[in-house]
C-alpha atoms as a PDB file:
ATOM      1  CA  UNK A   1     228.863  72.713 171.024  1.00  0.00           C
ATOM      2  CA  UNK A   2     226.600  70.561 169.072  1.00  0.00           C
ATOM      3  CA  UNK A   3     226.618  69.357 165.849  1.00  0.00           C
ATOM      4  CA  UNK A   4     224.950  72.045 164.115  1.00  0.00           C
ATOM      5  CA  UNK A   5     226.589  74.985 165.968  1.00  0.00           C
ATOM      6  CA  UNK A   6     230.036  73.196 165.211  1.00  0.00           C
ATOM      7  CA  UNK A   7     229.257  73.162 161.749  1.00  0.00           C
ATOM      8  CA  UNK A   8     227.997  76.744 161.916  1.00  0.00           C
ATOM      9  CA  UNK A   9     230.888  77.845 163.669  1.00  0.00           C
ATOM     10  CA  UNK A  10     233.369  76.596 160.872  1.00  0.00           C
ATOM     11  CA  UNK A  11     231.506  79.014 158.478  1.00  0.00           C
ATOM     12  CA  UNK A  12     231.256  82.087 160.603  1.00  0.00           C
ATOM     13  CA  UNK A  13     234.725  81.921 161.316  1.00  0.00           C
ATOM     14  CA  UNK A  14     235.728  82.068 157.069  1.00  0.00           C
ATOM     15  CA  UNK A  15     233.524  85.261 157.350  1.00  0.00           C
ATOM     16  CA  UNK A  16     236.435  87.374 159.474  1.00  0.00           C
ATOM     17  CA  UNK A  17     238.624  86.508 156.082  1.00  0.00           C
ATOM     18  CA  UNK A  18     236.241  87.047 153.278  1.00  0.00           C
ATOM     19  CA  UNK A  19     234.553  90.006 154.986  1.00  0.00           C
ATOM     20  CA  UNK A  20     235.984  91.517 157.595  1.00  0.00           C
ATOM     21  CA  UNK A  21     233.380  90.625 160.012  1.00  0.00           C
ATOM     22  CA  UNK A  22     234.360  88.874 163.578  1.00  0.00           C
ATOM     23  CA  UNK A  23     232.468  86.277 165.133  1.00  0.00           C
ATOM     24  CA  UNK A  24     232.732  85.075 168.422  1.00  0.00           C
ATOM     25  CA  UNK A  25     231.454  81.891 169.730  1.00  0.00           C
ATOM     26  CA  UNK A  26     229.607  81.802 173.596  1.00  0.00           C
ATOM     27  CA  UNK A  27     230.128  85.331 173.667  1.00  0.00           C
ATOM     28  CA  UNK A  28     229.277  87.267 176.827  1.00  0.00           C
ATOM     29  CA  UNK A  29     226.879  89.996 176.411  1.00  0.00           C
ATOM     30  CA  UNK A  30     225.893  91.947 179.943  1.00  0.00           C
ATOM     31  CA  UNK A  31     223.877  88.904 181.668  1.00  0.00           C
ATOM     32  CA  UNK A  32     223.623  86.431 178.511  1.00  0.00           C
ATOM     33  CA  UNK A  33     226.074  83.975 176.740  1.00  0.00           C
ATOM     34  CA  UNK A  34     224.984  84.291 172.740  1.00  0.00           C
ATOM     35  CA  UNK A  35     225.929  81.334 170.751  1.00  0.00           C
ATOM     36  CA  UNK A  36     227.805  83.596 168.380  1.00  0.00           C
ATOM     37  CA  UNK A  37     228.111  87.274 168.456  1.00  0.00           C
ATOM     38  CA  UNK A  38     229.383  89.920 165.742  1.00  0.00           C
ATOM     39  CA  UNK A  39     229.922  92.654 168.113  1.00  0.00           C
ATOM     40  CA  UNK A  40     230.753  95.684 165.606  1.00  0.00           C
ATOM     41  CA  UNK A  41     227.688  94.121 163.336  1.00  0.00           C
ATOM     42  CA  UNK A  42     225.381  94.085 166.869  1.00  0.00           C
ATOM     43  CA  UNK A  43     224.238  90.541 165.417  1.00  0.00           C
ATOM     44  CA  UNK A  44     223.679  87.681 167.791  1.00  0.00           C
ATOM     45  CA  UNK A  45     222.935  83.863 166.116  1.00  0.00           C
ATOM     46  CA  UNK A  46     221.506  81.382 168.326  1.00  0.00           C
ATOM     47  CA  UNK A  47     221.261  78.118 168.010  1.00  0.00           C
ATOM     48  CA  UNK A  48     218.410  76.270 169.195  1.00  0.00           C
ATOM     49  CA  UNK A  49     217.659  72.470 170.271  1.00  0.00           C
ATOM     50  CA  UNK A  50     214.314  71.086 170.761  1.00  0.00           C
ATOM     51  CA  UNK A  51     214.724  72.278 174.305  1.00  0.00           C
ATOM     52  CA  UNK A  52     214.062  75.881 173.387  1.00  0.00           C
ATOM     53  CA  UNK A  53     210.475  74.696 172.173  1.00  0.00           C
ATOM     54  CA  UNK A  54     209.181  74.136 175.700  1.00  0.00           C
ATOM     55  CA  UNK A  55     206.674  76.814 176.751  1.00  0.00           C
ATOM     56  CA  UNK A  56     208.876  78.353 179.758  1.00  0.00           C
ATOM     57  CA  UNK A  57     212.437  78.267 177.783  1.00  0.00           C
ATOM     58  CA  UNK A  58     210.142  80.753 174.634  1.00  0.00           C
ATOM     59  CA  UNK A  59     209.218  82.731 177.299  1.00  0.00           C
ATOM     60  CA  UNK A  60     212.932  83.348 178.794  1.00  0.00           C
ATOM     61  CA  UNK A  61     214.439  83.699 175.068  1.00  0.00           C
ATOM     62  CA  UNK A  62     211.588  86.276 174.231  1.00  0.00           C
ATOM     63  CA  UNK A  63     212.808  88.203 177.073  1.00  0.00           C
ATOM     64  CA  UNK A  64     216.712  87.654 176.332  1.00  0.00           C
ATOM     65  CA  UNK A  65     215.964  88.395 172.972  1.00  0.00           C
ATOM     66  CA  UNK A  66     213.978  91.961 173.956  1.00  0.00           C
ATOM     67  CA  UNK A  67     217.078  93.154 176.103  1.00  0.00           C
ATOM     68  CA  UNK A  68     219.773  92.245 173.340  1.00  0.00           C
ATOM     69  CA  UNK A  69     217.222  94.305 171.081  1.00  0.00           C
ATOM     70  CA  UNK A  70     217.521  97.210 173.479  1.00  0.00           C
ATOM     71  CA  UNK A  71     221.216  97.090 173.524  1.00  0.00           C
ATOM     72  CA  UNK A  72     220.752  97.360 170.190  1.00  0.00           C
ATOM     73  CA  UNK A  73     221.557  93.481 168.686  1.00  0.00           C
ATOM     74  CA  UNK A  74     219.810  91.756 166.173  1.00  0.00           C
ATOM     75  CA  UNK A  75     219.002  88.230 167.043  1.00  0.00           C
ATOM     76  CA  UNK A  76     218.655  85.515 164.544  1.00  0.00           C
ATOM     77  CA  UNK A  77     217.420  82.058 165.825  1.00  0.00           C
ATOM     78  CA  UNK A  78     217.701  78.767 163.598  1.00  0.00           C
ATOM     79  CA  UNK A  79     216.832  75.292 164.837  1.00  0.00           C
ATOM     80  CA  UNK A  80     218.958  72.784 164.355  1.00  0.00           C
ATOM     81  CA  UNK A  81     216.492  71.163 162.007  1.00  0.00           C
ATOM     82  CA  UNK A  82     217.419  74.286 160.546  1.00  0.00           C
ATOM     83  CA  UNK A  83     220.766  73.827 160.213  1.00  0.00           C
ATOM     84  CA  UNK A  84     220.859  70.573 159.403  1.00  0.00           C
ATOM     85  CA  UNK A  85     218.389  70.411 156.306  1.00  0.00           C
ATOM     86  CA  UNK A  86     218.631  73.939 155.420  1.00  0.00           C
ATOM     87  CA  UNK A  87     222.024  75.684 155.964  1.00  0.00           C
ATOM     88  CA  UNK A  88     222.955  77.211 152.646  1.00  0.00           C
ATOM     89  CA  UNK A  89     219.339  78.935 153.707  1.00  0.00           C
ATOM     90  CA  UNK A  90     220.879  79.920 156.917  1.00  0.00           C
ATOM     91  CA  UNK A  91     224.210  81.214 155.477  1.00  0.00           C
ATOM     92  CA  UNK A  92     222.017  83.082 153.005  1.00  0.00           C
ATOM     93  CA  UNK A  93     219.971  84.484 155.877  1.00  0.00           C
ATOM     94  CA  UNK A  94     223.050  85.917 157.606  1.00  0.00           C
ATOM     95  CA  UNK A  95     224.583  87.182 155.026  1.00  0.00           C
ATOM     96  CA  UNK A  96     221.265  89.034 153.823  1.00  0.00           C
ATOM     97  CA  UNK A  97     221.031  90.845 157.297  1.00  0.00           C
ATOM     98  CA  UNK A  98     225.026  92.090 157.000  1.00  0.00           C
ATOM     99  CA  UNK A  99     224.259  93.150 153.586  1.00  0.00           C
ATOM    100  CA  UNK A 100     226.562  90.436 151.731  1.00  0.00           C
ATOM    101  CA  UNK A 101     226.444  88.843 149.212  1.00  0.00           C
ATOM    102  CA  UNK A 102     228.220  85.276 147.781  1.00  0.00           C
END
């Protein structure tokens, strides 16, 4: 994992204890690996490097991103610019789509 996920992973995981809610980490769903999965939420969080900026990887994660909608996931993508200036943002972000609050 990189930084960011790492650092995003220690938070999810406090969110099984203060919530109830169960993250997984490279969690298999049908032909995909999400980042982190909530499966009883249906909420995937991805992670993404500058690599998922390149014109071809967009296209593939639009089309990942359709089929987990299908099977019914929500998919939330931060950068890891995102994560790394911004993550009380992100935590706030997640929490706002699982209907929590601080």
């Amino acid at each position: 994992m990189t930084d960011g996920e790492t650092r995003l992973w220690h938070e999810l995981k406090t969110f099984r204890r203060h919530f109830g809610i169960h993250f997984r980490k490279q969690a298999p769903i049908g032909p995909y690996i999400a980042d982190f999965a909530a499966h009883a939420e249906r909420l995937v969080i991805e992670v993404d490097g500058e690599f998922h900026q390149r014109p071809d990887r967009l296209a593939r994660d639009a089309v990942r991103d359709a089929w987990l909608n299908r099977q019914g996931y929500r998919v939330l993508r931060f950068s890891t610019g995102d994560i790394s200036d911004a993550f009380d943002g992100c935590i706030e972000e997640i929490m706002g789509v699982l209907g929590l609050k601080r």
